[in-house]
Each structure stands twice: as structure tokens, then as C-alpha cells.
Protein backbone atom coordinates (compact mmCIF):
# COMPACT_ATOMS: atom_id res chain seq x y z
CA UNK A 1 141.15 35.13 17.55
CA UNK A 2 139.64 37.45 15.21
CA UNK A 3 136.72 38.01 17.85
CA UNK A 4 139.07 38.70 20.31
CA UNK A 5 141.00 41.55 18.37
CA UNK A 6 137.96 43.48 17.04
CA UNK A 7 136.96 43.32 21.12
CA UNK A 8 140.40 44.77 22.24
CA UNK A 9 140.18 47.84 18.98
CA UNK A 10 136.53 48.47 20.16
CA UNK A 11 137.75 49.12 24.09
CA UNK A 12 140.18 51.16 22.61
CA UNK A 13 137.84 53.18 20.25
CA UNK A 14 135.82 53.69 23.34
CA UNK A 15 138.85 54.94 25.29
CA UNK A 16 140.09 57.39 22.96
CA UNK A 17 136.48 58.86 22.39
CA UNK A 18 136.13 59.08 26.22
CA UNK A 19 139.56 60.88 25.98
CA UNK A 20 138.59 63.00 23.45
CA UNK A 21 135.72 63.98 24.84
CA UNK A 22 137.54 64.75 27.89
CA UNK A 23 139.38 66.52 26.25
CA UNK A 24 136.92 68.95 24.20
CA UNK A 25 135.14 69.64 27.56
CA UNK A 26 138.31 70.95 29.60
CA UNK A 27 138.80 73.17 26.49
CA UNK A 28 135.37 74.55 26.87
CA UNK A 29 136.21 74.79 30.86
CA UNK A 30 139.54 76.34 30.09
CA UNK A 31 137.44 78.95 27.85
CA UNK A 32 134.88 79.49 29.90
CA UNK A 33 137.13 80.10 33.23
CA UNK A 34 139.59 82.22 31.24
CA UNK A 35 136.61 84.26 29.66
CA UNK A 36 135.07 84.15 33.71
CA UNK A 37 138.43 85.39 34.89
CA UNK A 38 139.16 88.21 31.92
CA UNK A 39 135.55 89.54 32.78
CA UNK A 40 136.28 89.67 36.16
CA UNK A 41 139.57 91.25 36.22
CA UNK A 42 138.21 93.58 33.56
CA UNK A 43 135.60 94.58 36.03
CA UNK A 44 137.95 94.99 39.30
CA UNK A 45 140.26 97.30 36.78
CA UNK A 46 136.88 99.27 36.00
CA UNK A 47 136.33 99.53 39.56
CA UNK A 48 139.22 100.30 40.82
CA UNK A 49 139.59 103.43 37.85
CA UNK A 50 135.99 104.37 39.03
CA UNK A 51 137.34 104.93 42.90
CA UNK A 52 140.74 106.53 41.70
CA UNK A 53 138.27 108.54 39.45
CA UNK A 54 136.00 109.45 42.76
CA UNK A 55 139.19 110.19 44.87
CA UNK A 56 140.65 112.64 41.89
CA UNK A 57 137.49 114.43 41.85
CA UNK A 58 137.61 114.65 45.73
CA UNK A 59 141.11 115.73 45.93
CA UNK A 60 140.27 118.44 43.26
CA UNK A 61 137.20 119.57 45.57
CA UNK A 62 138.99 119.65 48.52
CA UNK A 63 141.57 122.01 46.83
CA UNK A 64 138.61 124.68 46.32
CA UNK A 65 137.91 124.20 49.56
CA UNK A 66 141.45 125.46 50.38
CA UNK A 67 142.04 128.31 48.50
CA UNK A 68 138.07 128.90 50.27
CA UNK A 69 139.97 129.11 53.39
CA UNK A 70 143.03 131.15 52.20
CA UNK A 71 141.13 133.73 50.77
CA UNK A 72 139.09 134.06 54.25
CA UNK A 73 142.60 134.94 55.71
CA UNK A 74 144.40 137.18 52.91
CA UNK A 75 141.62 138.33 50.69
CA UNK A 76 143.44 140.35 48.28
CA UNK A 77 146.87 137.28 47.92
CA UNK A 78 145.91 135.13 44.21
CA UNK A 79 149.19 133.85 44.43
CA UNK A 80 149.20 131.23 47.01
CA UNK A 81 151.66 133.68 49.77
CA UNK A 82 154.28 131.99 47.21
CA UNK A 83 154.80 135.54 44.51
CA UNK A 84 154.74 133.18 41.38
CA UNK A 85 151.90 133.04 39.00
CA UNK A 86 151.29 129.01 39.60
CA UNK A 87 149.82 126.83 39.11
CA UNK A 88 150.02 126.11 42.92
CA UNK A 89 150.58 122.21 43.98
CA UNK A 90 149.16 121.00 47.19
CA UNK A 91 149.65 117.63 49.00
CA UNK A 92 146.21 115.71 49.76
CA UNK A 93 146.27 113.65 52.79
CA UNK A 94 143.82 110.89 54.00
CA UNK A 95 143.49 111.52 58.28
CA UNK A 96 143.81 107.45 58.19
CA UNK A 97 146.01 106.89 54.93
CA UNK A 98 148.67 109.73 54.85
CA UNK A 99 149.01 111.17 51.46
CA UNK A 100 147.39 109.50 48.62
CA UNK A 101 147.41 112.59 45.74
CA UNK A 102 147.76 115.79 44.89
CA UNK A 103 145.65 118.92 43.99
CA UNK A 104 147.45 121.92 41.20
CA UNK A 105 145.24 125.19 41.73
CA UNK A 106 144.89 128.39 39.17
CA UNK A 107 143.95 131.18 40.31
CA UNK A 108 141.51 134.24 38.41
CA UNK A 109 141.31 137.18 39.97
CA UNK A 110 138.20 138.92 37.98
CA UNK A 111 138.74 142.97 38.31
CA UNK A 112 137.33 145.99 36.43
CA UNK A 113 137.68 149.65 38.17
CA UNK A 114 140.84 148.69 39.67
CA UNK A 115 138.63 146.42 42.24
CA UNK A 116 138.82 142.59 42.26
CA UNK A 117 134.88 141.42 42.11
CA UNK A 118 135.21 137.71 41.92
CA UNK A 119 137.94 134.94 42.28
CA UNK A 120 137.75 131.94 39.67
CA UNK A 121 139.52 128.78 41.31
CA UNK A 122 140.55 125.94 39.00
CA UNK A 123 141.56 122.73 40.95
CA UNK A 124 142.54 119.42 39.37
CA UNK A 125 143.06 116.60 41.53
CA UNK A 126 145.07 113.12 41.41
CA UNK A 127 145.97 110.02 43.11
CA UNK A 128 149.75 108.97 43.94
CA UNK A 129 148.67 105.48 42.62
CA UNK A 130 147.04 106.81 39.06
CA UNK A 131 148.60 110.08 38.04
CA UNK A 132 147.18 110.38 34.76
CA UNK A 133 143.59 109.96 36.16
CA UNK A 134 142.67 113.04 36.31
CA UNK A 135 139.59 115.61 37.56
CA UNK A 136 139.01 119.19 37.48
CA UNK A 137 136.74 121.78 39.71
CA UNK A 138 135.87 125.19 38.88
CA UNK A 139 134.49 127.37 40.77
CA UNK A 140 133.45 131.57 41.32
CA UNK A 141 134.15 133.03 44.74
CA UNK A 142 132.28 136.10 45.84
CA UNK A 143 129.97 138.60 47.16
CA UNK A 144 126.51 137.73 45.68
CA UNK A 145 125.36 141.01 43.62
CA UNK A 146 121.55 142.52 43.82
CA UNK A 147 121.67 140.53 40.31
CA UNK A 148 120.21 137.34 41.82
CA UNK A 149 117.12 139.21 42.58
CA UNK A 150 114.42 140.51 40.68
CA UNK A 151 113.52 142.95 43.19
CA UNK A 152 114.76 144.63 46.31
CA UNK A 153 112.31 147.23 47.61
CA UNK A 154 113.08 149.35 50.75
CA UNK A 155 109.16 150.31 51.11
CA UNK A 156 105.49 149.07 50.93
CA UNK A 157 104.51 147.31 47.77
CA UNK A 158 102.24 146.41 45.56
CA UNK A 159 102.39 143.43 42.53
CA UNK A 160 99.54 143.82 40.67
CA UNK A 161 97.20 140.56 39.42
CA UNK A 162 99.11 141.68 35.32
CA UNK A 163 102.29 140.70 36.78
CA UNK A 164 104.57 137.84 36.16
CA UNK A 165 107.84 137.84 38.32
CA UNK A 166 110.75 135.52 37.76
CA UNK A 167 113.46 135.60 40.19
CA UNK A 168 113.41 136.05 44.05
CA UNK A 169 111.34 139.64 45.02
CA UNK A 170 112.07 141.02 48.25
CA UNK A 171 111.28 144.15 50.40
CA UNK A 172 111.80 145.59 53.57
CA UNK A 173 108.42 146.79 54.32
CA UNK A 174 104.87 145.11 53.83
CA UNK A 175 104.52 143.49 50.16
CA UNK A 176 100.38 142.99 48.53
CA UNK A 177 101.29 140.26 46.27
CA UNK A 178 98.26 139.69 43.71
CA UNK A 179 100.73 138.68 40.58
CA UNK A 180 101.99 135.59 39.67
CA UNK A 181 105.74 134.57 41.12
CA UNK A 182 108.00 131.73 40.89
CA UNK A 183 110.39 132.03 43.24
CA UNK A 184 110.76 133.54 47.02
CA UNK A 185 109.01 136.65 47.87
CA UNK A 186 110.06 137.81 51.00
CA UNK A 187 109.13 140.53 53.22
CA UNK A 188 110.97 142.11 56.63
CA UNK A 189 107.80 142.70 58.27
CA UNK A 190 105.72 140.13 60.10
CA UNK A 191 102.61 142.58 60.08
CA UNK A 192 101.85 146.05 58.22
CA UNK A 193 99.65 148.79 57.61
CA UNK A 194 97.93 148.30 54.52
CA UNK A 195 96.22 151.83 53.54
CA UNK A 196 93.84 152.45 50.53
CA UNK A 197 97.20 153.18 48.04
CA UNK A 198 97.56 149.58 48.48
CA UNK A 199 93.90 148.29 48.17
CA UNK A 200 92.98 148.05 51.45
CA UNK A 201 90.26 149.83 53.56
CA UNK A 202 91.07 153.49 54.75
CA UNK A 203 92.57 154.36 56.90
CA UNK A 204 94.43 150.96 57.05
CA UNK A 205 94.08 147.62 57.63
CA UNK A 206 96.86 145.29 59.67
CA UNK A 207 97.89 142.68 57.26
CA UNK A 208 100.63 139.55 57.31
CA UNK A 209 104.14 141.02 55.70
CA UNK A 210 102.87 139.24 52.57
CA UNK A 211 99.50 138.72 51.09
CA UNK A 212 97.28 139.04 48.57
CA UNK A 213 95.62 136.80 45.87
CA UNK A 214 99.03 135.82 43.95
CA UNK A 215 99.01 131.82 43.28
CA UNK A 216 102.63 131.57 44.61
CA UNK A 217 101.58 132.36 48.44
CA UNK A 218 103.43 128.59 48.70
CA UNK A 219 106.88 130.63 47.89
CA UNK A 220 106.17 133.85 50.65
CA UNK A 221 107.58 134.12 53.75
CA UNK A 222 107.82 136.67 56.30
CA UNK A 223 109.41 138.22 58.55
CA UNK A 224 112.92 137.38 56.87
CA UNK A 225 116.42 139.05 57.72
CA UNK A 226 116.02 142.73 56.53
CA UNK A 227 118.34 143.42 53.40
CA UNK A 228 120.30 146.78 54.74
CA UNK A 229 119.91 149.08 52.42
CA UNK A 230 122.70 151.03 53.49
CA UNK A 231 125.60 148.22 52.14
CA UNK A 232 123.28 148.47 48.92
CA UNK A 233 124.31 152.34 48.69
CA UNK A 234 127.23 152.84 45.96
CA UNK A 235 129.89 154.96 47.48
CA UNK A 236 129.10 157.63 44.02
CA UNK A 237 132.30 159.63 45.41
CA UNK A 238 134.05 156.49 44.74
CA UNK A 239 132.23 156.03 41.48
CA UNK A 240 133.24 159.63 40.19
CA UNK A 241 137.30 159.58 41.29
CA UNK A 242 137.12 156.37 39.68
CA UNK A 243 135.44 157.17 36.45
CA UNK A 244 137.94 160.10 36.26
CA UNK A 245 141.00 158.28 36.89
CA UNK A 246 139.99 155.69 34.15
CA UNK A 247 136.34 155.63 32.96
CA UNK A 248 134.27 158.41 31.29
CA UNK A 249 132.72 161.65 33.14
CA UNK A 250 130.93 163.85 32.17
CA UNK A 251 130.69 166.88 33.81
CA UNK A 252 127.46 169.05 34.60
CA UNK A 253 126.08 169.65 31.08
CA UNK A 254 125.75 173.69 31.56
CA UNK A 255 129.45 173.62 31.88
CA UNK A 256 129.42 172.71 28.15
CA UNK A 257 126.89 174.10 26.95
CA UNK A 258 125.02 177.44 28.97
CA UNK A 259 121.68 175.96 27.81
CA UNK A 260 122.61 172.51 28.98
CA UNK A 261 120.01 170.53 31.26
CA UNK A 262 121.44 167.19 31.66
CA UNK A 263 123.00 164.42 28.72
CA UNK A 264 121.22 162.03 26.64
CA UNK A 265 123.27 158.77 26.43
CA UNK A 266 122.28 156.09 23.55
CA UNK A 267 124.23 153.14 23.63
CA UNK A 268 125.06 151.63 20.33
CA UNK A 269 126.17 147.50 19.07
CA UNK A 270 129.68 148.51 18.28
CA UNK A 271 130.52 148.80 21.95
CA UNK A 272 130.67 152.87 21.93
CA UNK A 273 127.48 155.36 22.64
CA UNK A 274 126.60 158.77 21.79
CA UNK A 275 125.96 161.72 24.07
CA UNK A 276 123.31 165.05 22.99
CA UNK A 277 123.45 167.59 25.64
CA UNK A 278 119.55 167.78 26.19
CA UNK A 279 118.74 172.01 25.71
CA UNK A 280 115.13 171.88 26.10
CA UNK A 281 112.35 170.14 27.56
CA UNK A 282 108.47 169.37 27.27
CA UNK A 283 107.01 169.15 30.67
CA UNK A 284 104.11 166.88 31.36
CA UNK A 285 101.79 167.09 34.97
CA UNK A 286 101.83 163.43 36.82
CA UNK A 287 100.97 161.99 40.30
CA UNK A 288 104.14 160.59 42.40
CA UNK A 289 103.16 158.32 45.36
CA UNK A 290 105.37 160.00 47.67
CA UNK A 291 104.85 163.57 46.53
CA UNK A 292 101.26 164.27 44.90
CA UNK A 293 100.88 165.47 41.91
CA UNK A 294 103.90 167.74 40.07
CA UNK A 295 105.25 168.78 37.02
CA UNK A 296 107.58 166.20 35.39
CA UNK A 297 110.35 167.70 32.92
CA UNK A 298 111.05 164.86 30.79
CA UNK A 299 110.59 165.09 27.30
CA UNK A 300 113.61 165.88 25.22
CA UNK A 301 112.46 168.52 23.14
CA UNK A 302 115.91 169.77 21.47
CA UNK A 303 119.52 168.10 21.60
CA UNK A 304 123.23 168.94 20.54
CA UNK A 305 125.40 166.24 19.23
CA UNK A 306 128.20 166.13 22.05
CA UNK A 307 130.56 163.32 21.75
CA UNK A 308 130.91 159.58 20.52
CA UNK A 309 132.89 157.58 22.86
CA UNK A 310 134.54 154.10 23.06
CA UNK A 311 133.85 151.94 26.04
CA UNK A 312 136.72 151.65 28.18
CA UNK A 313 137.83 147.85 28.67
CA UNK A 314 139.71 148.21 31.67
CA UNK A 315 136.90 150.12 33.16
CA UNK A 316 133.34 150.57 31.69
CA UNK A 317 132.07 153.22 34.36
CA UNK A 318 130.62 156.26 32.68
CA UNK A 319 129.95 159.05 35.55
CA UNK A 320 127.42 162.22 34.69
CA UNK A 321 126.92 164.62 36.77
CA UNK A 322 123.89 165.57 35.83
CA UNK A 323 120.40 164.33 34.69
CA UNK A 324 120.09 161.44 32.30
CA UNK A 325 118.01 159.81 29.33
CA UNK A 326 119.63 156.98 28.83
CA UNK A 327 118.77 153.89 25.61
CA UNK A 328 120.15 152.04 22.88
CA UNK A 329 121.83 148.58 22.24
CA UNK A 330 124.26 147.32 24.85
CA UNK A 331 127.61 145.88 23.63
CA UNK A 332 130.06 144.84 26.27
CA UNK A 333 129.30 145.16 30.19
CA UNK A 334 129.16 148.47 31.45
CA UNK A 335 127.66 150.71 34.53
CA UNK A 336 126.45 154.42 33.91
CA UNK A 337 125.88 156.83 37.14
CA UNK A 338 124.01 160.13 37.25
CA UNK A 339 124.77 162.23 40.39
CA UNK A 340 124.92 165.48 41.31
CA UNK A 341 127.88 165.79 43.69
CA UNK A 342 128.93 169.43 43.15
CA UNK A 343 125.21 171.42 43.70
CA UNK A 344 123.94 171.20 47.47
CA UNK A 345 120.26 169.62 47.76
CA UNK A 346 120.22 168.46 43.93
CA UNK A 347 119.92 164.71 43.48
CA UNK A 348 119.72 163.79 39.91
CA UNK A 349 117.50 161.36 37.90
CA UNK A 350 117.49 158.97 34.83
CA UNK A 351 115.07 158.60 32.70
CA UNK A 352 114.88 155.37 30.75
CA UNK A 353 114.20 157.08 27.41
CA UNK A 354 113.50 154.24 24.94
CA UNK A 355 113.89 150.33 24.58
CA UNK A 356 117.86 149.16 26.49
CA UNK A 357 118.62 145.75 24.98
CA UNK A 358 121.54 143.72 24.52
CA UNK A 359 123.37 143.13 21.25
CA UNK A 360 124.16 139.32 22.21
CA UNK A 361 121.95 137.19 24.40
CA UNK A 362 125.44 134.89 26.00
CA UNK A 363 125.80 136.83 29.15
CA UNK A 364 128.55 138.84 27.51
CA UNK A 365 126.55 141.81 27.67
CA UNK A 366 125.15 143.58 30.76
CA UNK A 367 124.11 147.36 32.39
CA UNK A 368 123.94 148.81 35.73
CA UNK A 369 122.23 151.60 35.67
CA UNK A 370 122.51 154.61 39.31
CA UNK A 371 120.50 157.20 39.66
CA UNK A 372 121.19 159.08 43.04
CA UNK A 373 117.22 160.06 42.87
CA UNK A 374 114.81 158.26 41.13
CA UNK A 375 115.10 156.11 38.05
CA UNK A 376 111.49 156.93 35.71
CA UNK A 377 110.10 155.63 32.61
CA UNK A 378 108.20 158.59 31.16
CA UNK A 379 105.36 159.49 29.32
CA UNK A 380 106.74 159.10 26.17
CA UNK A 381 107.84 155.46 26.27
CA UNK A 382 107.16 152.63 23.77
CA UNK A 383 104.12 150.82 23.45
CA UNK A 384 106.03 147.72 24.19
CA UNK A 385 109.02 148.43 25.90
CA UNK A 386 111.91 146.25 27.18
CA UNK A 387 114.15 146.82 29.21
CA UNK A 388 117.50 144.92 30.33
CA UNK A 389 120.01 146.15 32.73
CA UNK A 390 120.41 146.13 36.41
CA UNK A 391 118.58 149.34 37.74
CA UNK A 392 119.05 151.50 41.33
CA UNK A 393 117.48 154.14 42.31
CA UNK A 394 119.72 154.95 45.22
CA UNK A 395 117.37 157.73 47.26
CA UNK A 396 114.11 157.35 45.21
CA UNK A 397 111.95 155.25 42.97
CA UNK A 398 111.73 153.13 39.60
CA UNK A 399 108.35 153.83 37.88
CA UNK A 400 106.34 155.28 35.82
CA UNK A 401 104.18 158.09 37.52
CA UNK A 402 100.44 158.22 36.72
CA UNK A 403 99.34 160.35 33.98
CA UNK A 404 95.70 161.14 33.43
CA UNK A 405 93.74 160.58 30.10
CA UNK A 406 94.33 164.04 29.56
CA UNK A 407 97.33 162.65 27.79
CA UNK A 408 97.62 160.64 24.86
CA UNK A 409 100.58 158.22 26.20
CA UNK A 410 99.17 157.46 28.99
CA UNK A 411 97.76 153.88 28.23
CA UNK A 412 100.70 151.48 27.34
CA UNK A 413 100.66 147.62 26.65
CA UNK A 414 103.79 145.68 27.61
CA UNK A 415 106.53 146.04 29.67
CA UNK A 416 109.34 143.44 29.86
CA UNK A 417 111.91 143.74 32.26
CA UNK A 418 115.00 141.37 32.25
CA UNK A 419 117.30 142.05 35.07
CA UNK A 420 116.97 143.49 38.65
CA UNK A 421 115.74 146.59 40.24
CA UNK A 422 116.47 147.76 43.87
CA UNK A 423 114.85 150.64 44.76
CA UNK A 424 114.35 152.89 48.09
CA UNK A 425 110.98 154.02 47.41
CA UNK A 426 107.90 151.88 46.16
CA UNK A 427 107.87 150.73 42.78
CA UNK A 428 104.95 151.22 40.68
CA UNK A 429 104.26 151.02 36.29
CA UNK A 430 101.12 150.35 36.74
CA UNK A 431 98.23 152.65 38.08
CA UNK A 432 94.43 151.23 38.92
CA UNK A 433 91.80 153.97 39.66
CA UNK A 434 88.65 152.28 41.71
CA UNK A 435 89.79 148.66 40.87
CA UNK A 436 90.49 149.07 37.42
CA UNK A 437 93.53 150.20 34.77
CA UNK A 438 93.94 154.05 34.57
CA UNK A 439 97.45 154.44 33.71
CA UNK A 440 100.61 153.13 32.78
CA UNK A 441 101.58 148.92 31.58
CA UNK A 442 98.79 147.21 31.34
CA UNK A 443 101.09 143.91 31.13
CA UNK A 444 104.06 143.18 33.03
CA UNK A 445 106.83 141.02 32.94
CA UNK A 446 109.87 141.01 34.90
CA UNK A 447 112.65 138.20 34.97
CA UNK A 448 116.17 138.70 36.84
CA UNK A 449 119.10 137.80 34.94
CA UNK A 450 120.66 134.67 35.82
CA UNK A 451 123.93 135.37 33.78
CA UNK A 452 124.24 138.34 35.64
CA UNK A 453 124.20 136.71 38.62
CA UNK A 454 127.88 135.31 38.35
CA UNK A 455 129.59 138.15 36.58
CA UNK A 456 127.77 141.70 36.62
CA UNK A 457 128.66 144.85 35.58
CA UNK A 458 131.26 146.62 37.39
CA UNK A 459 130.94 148.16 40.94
CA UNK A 460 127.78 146.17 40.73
CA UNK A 461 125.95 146.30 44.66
CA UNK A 462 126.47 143.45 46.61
CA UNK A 463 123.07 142.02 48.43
CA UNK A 464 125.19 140.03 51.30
CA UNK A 465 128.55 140.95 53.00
CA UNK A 466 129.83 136.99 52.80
CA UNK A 467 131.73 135.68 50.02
CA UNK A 468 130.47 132.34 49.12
CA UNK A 469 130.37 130.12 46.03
CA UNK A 470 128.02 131.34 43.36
CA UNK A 471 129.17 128.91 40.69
CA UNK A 472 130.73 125.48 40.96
CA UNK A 473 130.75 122.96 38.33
CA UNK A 474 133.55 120.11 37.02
CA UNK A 475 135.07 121.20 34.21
CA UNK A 476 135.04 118.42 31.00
């Protein structure tokens, strides 16, 4: 009997361990499928935010897309043909789902001069089934300015092996390219006559629109589209009413002063500059490409303390109608003319006088700089110089003419250029007599300004008659 009961308890010890073991492994199951399933769903969640994410950034693009297409049809309307000051809410609609979101747009309009420059669209985009995911796109609308070059020549040229050029370098004629480049150099011309000013045998030899023994030759290409010079001309008229009506002009110099023979400008960090009304001048003899060899007036010999003025905000033009010397420290963005619009057959000229730089390094700060003739670094110019700014010379040249040994200045070191220059005429700083230095920079560097690519001074040429997209980037 007693064998017979400790049988039955052992069956049933074996039961309840098989029970229990049962038991501890649907637990684990239970765990591990609930675990399995909370993953998952935690995953399909993450997925499914990571599409509504995609679509709100989508939405958002297609609304700069929109006000793309409104602006090709009213140009001058930043208020969404609705009068209010927005923000402007669009329907988005899938072609095989209907509507699934919206897009809200602000609008910038970016003026100075009385003259809107650039539009700045803000677009944030949502879904109808997650309204708090949200994206945002912002993007710049415009022409794009000379600024995104570092050159645009309207003649024959010639980069010297000293040269290092950053930025895109283009010209209408025939370019030798024996410097160092790292970006497109472009030239109008397919073929060209390359005479002994540019190296080549005399009287000429026929050479491709680009060559030379520069290490970029990967980046030139020729013939591309011609850059018409004419849209690069700045209407000055325009430039003087405007300047009147709410800029600075100043008027020919004699009419302040009967000894007067043009205005020296100096720019200064506290967003004002100084003007001297120059009243005499050192002349100098030097060799221009295009004219032979002349006397240059363009040493300030004596000065009289004019004025200190205050950079208008609304509109930093500065019009003189007269000669210039222009330098100093640039605070602010601002564009300084010199044209002679009064005297028949007298086109004025700015001389770059000393070092231009910029007071903050952020993009905050930037120059155009006209001259209706020529725009000249002279004689008497730094050892090292640098120069920032955007620079035309609207009927003539930027250079530096070639002075003999007969003069002590003659021989300079380094010349650093940050910005652009568009010039009619060839551009030359550098002078080489039988294969060798003679005159001018031995070392040259020029960079354009990328920050000054998306928001120049004002009245700043354009290089392109389209409007397109020159910035474009989600906002965090």
C-alpha cells in the first residue's frame, strides 16, 4: 500500500514539473513574441514617420516650385495675388491620391535702390494624416550677378604661369591660359589670333579659344555662349537719378572746389567714409596695351577734407561724377560709381588707391565698384595689396599699366584679389619683357566671392537674363 502511494505522489510530482515547465516556457514565448511584436510595431511607426517625413519635405519642395511658377507670371506680386502679408496656404494633391497635405509659403522680397534683387521663398510642408510632422525649404530666386565669376573679359587675354584663379574665368575673345585654375575657363572663340602681346610669334599665330601651359586645361572649353556685354552695362543714368533721389552724389569736384580734379573716397569700419577733393597730382609715364605709352595722372599729391558721410541703409549707392581714388575698410554692402555724365567725350576712372578690405569676413560686407573708363591700380600701390570688392570697368580696363625701372614702384610682390572683375578691355597686373618679370605683381591671386554670389551689392550686374535658384537648402 505504501508502495503504491509513493508511486501515485511521484506521477504527480512529475506532472506538476511537466506543468511547470510548461508553464515557464510559454512565459518566455509570451516575452519573446510580445518583445518580437513591440519591435516590430516600433519599427512600422518609424517607418511610417520616415515616409510622412519624406512626403512633408516633398510637399514643402513642391511649394517652391510654385511660387517658381508664379513669379514667372507676375514678377513684381510677393503676396500670393491675395493683398495680405501671409503666410500663404496651398493644397498639395497626389495625381493618384487627391489631397494628402498642405504647403504655408513666406515670401522675402530682398530690395535696395528701390529695386527688388532677389526673392527668398520659405515653404513648410505637411501631411493631412501627420500635421505636426513637419519640413521646411528655403530658397533665393534670381538673376545670377557677375559675382559668381572671377572674371568676365570682353577681349584677348592673358593668365600668366604666377597666377592662381579660383572661381569660373571667362572671356569673349581668345584666352592664353599659363596659370593655375580650378574651375571653368571659358572662351567665345573656337580659334584666335594670338600676336606677340600674348606670347606668340609675330605677326600671329591661330590658336584654340583656350590654351596655354595652365594644369587645369581639363576645366577649358571653347567656343561657349558669348556673355553680352551689353546686359553687363549699368544703366549710370539710372545709377545717378537714383543716387540723388536716395543715395549719395557727388557732383563734379571743380564745382566745389575751382582747383578740384576728382574725390578721394576712404571707406572706414563704422559704416561711413570720408571724401578729400584731390587738388593736385603727380604724373607718372606708363605703357597701356590699347594706347602706347602716355602720361598717367594718378598720384594724389594734395587733398581738402570734404565731407564724412553715413552709409545710407535703404540705399548704399554713392554716385561721383568725377574721377576717383577710392580705399579703406568696408562696413556694410555698398556700390560706388564714377561717371562723367555732364562733360561730352569725358569718361572717368578709379583708381584703386590703397588696400579695400572688409571689416567682417560673414558675407555681411561687400563693394561694387563702376568706373565708366577704366578701373587702375597705380604706381604707388602696396607692396602686398588686397583687394575685395566686385570691380567693372564699364568702357575700359582693370590693371596696372607697365612702368619702367625708371621708377622705384615699379616691382611689386603680391596681389590678392577676392571678388570679381568684368572688364571690356584686357586685363593685365603683370608685365613680362622677353619672357621674364619687368613690371607690376610678381604674384597673383584671385578668388571670386562665393557669399557674394547670393546677395551682392546693390544694382550689382547680372551675368544671365533668367531667374533661377541660386540657393536652396532645408531649413533645421
Amino acid at each position: 500500500m505504501i508502495k503504491k502511494l509513493k508511486h501515485i505522489i511521484k506521477k504527480k510530482t512529475e506532472r506538476g514539473s511537466v506543468v511547470l515547465l510548461v508553464l515557464v516556457f510559454t512565459g518566455v514565448m509570451t516575452l519573446l513574441l510580445g518583445g518580437t511584436s513591440n519591435y516590430v510595431l516600433t519599427q512600422h511607426r518609424a517607418q511610417l514617420k520616415k515616409a510622412e517625413l519624406e512626403f512633408a519635405v516633398q510637399i514643402a519642395e513642391a511649394g517652391v516650385d510654385y511660387y517658381r511658377w508664379f513669379l514667372s507670371h507676375y514678377p513684381d506680386d510677393l503676396q500670393d495675388d491675395t493683398g495680405d502679408v501671409g503666410p500663404y496656404e496651398h493644397e498639395y494633391s497626389d495625381p493618384e491620391g487627391g489631397a494628402i497635405g498642405k504647403f504655408s509659403l513666406n515670401i522675402t522680397g530682398n530690395a535696395q535702390c528701390g529695386s527688388i534683387y532677389s526673392v527668398d521663398i520659405e515653404s513648410t510642408g505637411w501631411t493631412y494624416n501627420e500635421p505636426g510632422i513637419k519640413r521646411t525649404v528655403k530658397a533665393r530666386y534670381a538673376r545670377p550677378s557677375v559675382a559668381e565669376y572671377a572674371y568676365i573679359i570682353d577681349d584677348n587675354v592673358w593668365a600668366g604661369s604666377d597666377r592662381s584663379i579660383k572661381g569660373k574665368y571667362h572671356s569673349n575673345g581668345g584666352i592664353r591660359m599659363d596659370g593655375t585654375n580650378d574651375s571653368l575657363v571659358t572662351s567665345a572663340q573656337e580659334i584666335w589670333n594670338c600676336t606677340s602681346s600674348f606670347g606668340c610669334d609675330s605677326p600671329y599665330e591661330v590658336k584654340d579659344g583656350v590654351f596655354g601651359s595652365g594644369s587645369g586645361s581639363a576645366l577649358w572649353s571653347y567656343p561657349a555662349e558669348e556673355i553680352d556685354f551689353t546686359n553687363l552695362t549699368l544703366d549710370l543714368v539710372q545709377m545717378k537719378t537714383q543716387a540723388q533721389a536716395s543715395g549719395i552724389y557727388l557732383p563734379v569736384s571743380t564745382d566745389l572746389n575751382s582747383k578740384g580734379l576728382g574725390y578721394n573716397v576712404i571707406f572706414k569700419d563704422d559704416g561711413t567714409f570720408d571724401v578729400y577733393i584731390v587738388t593736385k597730382l603727380g604724373r607718372v609715364r606708363a605703357y597701356k596695351s590699347d594706347k602706347g605709352w602716355v602720361w598717367n595722372y594718378e598720384s594724389i599729391k594734395k587733398r581738402v577734407f570734404y565731407n564724412n558721410y553715413a552709409i545710407p541703409t535703404d540705399c548704399s549707392l554713392v554716385f561721383v561724377e568725377d574721377d576717383l581714388w577710392v580705399e579703406g575698410m568696408v562696413e556694410g554692402k555698398t556700390t560706388i560709381v564714377s561717371a562723367d555724365l555732364i562733360t561730352p567725350n569725358v569718361d572717368t576712372d578709379v583708381i584703386l588707391n590703397w588696400n579695400i578690405l572688409y571689416n567682417d569676413s560673414d558675407g555681411s560686407d561687400g563693394l561694387l565698384v563702376v568706373g565708366e573708363n577704366d578701373v587702375m591700380i597705380p604706381l604707388e600701390s602696396p607692396d602686398a595689396m588686397e583687394l575685395n570688392g566686385i570691380f567693372v570697368a564699364q568702357k575700359g580696363s582693370f590693371g596696372r599699366d607697365y612702368y619702367n625701372t625708371g621708377w622705384p614702384l615699379y616691382d611689386r610682390d603680391f596681389l590678392k584679389i577676392n571678388g570679381s572683375i568684368v572688364s571690356k578691355g584686357r586685363v593685365g597686373t603683370s608685365w613680362s619683357c622677353g619672357g621674364s618679370f619687368c613690371s607690376g605683381y610678381r604674384t597673383r591671386i584671385n578668388s571670386y566671392d562665393r557669399k557674394l554670389m547670393t546677395d551682392p551689392p546693390p544694382m550689382t550686374p547680372f551675368s544671365d537674363d533668367e531667374y533661377r535658384f541660386i540657393k536652396w537648402e532645408e531649413k533645421q
